[in-house]
PDB file of N, CA and C in Angstrom:
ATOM      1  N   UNK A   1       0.818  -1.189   0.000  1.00  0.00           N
ATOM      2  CA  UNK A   1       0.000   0.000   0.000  1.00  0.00           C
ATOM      3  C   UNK A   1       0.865   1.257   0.000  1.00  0.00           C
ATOM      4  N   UNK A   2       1.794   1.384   0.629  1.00  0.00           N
ATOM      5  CA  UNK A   2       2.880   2.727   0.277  1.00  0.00           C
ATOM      6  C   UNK A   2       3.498   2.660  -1.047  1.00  0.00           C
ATOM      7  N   UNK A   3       3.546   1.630  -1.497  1.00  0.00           N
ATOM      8  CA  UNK A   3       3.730   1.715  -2.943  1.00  0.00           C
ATOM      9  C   UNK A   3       2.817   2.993  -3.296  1.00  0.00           C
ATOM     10  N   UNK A   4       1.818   2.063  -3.497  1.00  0.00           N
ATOM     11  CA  UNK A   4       0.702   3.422  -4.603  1.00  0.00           C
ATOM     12  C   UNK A   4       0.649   4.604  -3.828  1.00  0.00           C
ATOM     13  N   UNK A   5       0.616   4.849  -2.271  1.00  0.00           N
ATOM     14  CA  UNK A   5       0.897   6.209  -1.848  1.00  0.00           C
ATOM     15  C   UNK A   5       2.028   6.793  -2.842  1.00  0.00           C
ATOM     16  N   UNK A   6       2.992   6.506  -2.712  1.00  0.00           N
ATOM     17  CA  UNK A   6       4.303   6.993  -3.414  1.00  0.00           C
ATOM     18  C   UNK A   6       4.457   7.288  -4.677  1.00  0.00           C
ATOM     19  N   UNK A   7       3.592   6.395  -6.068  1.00  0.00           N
ATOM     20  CA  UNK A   7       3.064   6.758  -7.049  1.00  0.00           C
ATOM     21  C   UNK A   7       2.002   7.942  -6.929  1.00  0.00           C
ATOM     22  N   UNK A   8       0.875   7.806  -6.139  1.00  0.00           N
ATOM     23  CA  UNK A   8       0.184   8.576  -6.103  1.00  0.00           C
ATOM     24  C   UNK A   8       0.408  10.446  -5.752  1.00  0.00           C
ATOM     25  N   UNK A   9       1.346  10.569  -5.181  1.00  0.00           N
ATOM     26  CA  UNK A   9       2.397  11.566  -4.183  1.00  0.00           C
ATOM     27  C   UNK A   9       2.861  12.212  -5.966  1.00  0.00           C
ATOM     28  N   UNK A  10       3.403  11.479  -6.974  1.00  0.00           N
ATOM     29  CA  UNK A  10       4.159  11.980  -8.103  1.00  0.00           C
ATOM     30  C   UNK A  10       3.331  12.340  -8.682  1.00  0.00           C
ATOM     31  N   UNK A  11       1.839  12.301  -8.797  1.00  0.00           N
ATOM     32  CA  UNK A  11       1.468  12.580 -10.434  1.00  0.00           C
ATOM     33  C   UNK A  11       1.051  14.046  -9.972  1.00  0.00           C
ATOM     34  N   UNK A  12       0.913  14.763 -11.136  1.00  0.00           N
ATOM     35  CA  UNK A  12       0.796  16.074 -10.920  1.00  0.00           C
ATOM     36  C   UNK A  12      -0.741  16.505 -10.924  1.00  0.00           C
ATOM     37  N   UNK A  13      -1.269  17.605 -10.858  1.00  0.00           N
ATOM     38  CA  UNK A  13      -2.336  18.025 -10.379  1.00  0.00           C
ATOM     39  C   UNK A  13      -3.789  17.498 -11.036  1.00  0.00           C
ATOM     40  N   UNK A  14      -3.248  17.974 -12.241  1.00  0.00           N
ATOM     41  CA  UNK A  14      -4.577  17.296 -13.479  1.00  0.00           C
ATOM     42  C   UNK A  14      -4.931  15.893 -13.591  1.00  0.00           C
ATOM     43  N   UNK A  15      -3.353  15.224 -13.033  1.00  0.00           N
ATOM     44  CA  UNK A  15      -3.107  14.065 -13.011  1.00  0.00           C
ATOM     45  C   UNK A  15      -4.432  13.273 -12.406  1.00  0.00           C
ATOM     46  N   UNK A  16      -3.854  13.980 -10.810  1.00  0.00           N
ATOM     47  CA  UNK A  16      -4.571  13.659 -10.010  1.00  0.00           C
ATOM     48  C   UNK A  16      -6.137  13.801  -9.893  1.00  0.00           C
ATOM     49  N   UNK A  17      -6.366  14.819 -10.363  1.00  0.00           N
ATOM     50  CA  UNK A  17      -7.809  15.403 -10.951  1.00  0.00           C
ATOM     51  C   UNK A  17      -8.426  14.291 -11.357  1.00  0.00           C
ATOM     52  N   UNK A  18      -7.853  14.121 -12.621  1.00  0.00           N
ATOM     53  CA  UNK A  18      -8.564  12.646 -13.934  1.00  0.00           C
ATOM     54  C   UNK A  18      -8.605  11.318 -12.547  1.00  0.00           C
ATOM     55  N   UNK A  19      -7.761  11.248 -12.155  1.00  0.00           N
ATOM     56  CA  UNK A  19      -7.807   9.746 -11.646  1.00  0.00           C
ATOM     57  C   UNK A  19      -8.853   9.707 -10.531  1.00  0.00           C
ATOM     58  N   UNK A  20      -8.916  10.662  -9.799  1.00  0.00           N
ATOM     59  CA  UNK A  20      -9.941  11.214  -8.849  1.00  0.00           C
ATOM     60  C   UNK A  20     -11.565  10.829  -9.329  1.00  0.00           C
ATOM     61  N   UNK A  21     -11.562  11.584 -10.162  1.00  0.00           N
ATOM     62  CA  UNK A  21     -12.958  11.458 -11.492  1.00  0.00           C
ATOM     63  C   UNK A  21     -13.373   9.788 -12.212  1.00  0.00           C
ATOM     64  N   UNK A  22     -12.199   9.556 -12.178  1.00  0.00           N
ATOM     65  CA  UNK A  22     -12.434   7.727 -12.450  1.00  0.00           C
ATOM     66  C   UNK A  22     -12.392   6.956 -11.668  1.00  0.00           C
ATOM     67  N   UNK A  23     -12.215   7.257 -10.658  1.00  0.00           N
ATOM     68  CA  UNK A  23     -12.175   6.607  -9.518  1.00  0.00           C
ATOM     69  C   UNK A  23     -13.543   6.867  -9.097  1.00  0.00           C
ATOM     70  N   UNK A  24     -14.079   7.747  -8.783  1.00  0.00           N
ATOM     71  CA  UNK A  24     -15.674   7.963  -8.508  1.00  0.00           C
ATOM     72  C   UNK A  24     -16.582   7.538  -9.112  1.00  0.00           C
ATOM     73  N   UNK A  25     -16.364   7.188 -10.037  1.00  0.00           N
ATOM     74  CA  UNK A  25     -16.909   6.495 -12.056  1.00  0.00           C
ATOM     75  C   UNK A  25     -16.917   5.194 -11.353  1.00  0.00           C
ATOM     76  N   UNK A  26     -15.705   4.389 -11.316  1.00  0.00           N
ATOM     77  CA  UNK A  26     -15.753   3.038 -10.648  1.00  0.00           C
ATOM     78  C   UNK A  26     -16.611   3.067  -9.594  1.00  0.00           C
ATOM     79  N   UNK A  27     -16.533   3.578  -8.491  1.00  0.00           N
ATOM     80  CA  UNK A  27     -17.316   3.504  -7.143  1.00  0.00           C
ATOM     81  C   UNK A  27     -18.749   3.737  -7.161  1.00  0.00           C
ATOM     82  N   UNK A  28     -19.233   4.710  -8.379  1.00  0.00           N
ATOM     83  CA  UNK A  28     -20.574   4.617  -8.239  1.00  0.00           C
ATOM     84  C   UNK A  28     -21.329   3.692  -9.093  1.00  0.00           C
ATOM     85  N   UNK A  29     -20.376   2.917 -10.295  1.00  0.00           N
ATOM     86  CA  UNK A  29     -20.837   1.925 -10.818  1.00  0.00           C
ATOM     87  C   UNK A  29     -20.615   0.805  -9.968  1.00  0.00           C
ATOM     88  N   UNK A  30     -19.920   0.539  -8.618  1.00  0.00           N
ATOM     89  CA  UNK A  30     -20.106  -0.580  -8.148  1.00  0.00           C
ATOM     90  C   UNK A  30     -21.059  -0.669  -7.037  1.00  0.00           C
ATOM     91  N   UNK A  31     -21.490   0.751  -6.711  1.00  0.00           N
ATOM     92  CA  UNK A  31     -22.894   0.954  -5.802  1.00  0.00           C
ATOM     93  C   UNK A  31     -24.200   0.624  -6.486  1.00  0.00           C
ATOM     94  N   UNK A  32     -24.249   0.893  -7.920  1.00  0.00           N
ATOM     95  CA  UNK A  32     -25.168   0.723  -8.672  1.00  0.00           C
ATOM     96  C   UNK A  32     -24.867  -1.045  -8.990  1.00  0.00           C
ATOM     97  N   UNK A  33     -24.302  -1.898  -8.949  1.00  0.00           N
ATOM     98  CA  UNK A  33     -24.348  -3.274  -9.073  1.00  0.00           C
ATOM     99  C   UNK A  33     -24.359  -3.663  -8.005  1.00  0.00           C
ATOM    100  N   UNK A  34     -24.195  -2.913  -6.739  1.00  0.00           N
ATOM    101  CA  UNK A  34     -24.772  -3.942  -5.691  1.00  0.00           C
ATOM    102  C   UNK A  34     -25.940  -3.778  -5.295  1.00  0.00           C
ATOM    103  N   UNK A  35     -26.437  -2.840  -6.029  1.00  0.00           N
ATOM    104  CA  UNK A  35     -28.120  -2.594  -5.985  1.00  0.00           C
ATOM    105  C   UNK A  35     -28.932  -3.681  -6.813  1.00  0.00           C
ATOM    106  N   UNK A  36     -28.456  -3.447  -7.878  1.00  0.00           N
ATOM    107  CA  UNK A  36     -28.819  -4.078  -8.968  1.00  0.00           C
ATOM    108  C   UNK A  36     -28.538  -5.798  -8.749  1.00  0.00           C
ATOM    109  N   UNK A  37     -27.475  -6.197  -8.265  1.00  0.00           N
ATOM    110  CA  UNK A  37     -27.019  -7.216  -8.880  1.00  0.00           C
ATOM    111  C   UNK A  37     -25.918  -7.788  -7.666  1.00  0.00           C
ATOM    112  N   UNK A  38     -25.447  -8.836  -7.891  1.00  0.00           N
ATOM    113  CA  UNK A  38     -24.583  -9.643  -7.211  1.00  0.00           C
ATOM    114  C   UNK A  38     -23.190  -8.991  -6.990  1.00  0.00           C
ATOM    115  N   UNK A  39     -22.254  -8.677  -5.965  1.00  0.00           N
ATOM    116  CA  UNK A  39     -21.295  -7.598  -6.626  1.00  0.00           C
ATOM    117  C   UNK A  39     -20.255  -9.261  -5.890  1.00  0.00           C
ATOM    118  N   UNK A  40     -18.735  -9.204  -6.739  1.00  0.00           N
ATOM    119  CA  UNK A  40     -18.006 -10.554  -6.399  1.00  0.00           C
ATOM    120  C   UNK A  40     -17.037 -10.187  -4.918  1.00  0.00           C
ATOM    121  N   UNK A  41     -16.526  -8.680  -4.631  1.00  0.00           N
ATOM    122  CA  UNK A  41     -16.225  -8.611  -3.851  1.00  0.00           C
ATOM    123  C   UNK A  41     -16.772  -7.374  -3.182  1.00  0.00           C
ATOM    124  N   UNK A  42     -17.288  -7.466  -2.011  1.00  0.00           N
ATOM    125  CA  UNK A  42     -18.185  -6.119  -1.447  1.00  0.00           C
ATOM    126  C   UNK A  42     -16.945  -5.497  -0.851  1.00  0.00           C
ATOM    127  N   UNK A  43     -16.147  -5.686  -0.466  1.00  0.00           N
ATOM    128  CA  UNK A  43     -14.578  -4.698  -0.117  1.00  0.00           C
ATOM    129  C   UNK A  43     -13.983  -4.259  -0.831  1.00  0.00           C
ATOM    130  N   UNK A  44     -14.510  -4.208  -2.228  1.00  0.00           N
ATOM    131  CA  UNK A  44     -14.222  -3.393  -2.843  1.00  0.00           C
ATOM    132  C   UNK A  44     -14.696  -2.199  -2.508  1.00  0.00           C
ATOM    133  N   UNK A  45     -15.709  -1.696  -2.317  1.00  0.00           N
ATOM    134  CA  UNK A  45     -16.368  -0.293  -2.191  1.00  0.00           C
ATOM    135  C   UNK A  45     -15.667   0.147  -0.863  1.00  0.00           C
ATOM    136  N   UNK A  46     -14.966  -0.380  -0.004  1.00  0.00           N
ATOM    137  CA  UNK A  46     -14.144   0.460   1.095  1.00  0.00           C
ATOM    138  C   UNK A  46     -12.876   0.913   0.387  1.00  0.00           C
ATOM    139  N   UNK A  47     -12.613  -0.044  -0.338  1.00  0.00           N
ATOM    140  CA  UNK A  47     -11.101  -0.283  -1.385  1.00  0.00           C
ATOM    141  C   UNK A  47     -11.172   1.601  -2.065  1.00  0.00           C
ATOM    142  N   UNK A  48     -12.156   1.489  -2.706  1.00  0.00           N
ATOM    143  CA  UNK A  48     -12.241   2.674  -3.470  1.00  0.00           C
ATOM    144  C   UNK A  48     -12.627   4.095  -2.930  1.00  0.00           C
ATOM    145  N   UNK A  49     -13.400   3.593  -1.850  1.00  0.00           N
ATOM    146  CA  UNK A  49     -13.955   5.063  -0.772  1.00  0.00           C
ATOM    147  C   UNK A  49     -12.641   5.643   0.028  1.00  0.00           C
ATOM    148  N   UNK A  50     -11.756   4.233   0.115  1.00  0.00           N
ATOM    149  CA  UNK A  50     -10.355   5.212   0.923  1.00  0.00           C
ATOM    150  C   UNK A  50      -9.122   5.434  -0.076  1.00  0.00           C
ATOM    151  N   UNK A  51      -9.644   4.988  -1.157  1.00  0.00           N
ATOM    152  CA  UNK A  51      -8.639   6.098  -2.700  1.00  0.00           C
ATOM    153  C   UNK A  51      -9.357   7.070  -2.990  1.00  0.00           C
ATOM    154  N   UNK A  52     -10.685   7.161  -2.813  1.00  0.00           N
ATOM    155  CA  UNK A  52     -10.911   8.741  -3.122  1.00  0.00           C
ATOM    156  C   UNK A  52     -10.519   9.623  -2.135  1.00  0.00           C
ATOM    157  N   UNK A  53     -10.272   9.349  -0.881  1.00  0.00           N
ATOM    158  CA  UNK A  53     -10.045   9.661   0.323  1.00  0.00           C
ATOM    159  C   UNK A  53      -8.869  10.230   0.244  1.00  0.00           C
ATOM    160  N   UNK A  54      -8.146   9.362  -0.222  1.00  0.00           N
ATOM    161  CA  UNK A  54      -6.453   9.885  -0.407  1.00  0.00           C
ATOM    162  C   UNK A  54      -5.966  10.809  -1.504  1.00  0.00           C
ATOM    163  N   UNK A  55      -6.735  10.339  -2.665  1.00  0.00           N
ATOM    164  CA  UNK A  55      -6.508  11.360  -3.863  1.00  0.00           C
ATOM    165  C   UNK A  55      -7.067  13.040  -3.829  1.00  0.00           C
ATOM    166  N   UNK A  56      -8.406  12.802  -2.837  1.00  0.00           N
ATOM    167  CA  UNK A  56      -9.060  13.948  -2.039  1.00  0.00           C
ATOM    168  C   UNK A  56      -7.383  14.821  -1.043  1.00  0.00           C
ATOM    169  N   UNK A  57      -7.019  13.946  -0.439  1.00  0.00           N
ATOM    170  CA  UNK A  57      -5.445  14.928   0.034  1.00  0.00           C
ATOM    171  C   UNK A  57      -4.699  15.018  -0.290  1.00  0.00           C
ATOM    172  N   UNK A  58      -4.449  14.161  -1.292  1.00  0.00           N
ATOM    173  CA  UNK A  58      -3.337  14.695  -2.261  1.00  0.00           C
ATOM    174  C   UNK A  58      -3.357  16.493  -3.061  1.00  0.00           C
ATOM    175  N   UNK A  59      -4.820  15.849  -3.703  1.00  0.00           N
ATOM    176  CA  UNK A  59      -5.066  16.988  -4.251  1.00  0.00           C
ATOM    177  C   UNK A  59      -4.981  18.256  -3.134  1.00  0.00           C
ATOM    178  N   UNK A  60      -5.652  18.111  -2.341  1.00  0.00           N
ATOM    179  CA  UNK A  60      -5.721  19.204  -1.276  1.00  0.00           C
ATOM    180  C   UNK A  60      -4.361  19.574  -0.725  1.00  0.00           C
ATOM    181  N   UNK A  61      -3.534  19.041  -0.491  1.00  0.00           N
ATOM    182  CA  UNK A  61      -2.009  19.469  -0.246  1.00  0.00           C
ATOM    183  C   UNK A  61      -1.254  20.286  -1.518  1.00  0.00           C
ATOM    184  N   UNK A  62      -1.574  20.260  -2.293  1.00  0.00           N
ATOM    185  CA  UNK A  62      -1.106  20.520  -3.485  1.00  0.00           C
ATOM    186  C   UNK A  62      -1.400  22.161  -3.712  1.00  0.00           C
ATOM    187  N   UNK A  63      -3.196  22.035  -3.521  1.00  0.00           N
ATOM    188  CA  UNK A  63      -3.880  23.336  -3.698  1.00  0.00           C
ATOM    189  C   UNK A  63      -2.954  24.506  -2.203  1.00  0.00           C
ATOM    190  N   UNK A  64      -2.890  23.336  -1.062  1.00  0.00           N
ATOM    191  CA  UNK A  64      -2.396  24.426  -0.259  1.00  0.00           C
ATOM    192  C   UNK A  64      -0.756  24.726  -0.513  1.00  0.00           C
ATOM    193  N   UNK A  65       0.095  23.738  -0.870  1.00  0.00           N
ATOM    194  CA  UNK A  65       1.293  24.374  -1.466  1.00  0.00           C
ATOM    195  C   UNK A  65       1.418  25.607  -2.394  1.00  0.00           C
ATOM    196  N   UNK A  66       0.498  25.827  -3.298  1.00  0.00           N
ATOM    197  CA  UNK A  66       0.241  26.633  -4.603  1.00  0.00           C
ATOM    198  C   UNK A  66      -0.376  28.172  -3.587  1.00  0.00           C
ATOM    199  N   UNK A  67      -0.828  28.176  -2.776  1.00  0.00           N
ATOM    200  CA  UNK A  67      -1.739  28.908  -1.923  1.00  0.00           C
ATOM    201  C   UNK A  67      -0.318  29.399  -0.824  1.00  0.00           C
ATOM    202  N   UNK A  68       0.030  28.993  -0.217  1.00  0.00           N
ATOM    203  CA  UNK A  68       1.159  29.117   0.498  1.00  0.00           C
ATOM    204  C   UNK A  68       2.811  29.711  -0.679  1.00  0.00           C
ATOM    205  N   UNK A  69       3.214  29.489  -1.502  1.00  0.00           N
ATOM    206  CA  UNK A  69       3.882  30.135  -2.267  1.00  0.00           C
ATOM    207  C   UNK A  69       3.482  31.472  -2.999  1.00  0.00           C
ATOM    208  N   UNK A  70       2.074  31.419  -3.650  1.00  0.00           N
ATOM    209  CA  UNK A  70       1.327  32.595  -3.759  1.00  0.00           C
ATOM    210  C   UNK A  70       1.406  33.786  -2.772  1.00  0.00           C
ATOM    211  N   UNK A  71       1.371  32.890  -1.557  1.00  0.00           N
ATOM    212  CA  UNK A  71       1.327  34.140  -0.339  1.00  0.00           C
ATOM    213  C   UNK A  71       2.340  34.483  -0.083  1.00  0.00           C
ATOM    214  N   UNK A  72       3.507  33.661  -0.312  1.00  0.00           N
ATOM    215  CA  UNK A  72       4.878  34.047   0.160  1.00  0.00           C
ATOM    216  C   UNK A  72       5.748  35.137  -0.908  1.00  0.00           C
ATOM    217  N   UNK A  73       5.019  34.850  -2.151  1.00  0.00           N
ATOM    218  CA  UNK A  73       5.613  35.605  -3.402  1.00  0.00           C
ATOM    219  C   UNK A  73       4.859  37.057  -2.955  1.00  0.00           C
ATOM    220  N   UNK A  74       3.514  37.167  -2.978  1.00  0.00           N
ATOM    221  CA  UNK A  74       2.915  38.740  -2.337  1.00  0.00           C
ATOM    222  C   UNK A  74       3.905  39.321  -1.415  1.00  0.00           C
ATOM    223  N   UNK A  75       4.154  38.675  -0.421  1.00  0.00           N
ATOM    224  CA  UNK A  75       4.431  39.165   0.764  1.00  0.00           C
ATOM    225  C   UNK A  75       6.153  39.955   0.464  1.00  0.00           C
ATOM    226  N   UNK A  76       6.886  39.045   0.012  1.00  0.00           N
ATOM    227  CA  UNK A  76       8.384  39.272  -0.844  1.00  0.00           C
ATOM    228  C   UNK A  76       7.997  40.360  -1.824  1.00  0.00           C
ATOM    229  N   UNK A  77       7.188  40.438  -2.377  1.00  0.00           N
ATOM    230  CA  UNK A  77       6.738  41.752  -3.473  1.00  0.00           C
ATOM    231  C   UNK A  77       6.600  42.920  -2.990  1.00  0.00           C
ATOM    232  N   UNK A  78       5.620  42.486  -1.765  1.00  0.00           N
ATOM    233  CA  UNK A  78       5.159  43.816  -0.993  1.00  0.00           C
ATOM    234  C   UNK A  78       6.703  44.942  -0.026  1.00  0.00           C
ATOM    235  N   UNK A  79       7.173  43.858   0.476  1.00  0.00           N
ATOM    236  CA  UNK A  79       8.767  44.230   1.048  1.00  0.00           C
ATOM    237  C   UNK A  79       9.678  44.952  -0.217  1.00  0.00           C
TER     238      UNK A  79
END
């Protein structure tokens, strides 16, 4: 599992964006087959609720790095 943390940590923002978005794609098509239908492993849907989870802070660390340099570049401007 720190594997894919560690992959996940590299890809860059948009990256992360898209995979985020397909990842939610998967998860709500496997909510919709366990409605519907027989699903083969039901741990999957924790599997995927705690990768959106993570790709959710990835992304969010990212936005606050970009947010935190922004502020630091103002502040150096303003001086």
């Amino acid at each position: 599992m720190a594997d894919k943390k560690k992959k996940d940590s590299d890809l860059s923002y948009d990256e992360l964006v898209a995979k985020l978005k397909e990842t939610k794609k998967q998860y709500m098509d496997l909510r919709f087959q366990a409605v519907m239908a027989h699903v083969d492993n039901p741990l999957q849907k924790r599997t995927l609720r705690r990768e959106i989870a993570r790709l959710n802070t990835l992304i969010h660390q990212q936005d606050l790095e970009k947010f935190r340099k922004a502020a630091a570049e103002k502040i150096s401007a303003a001086n």
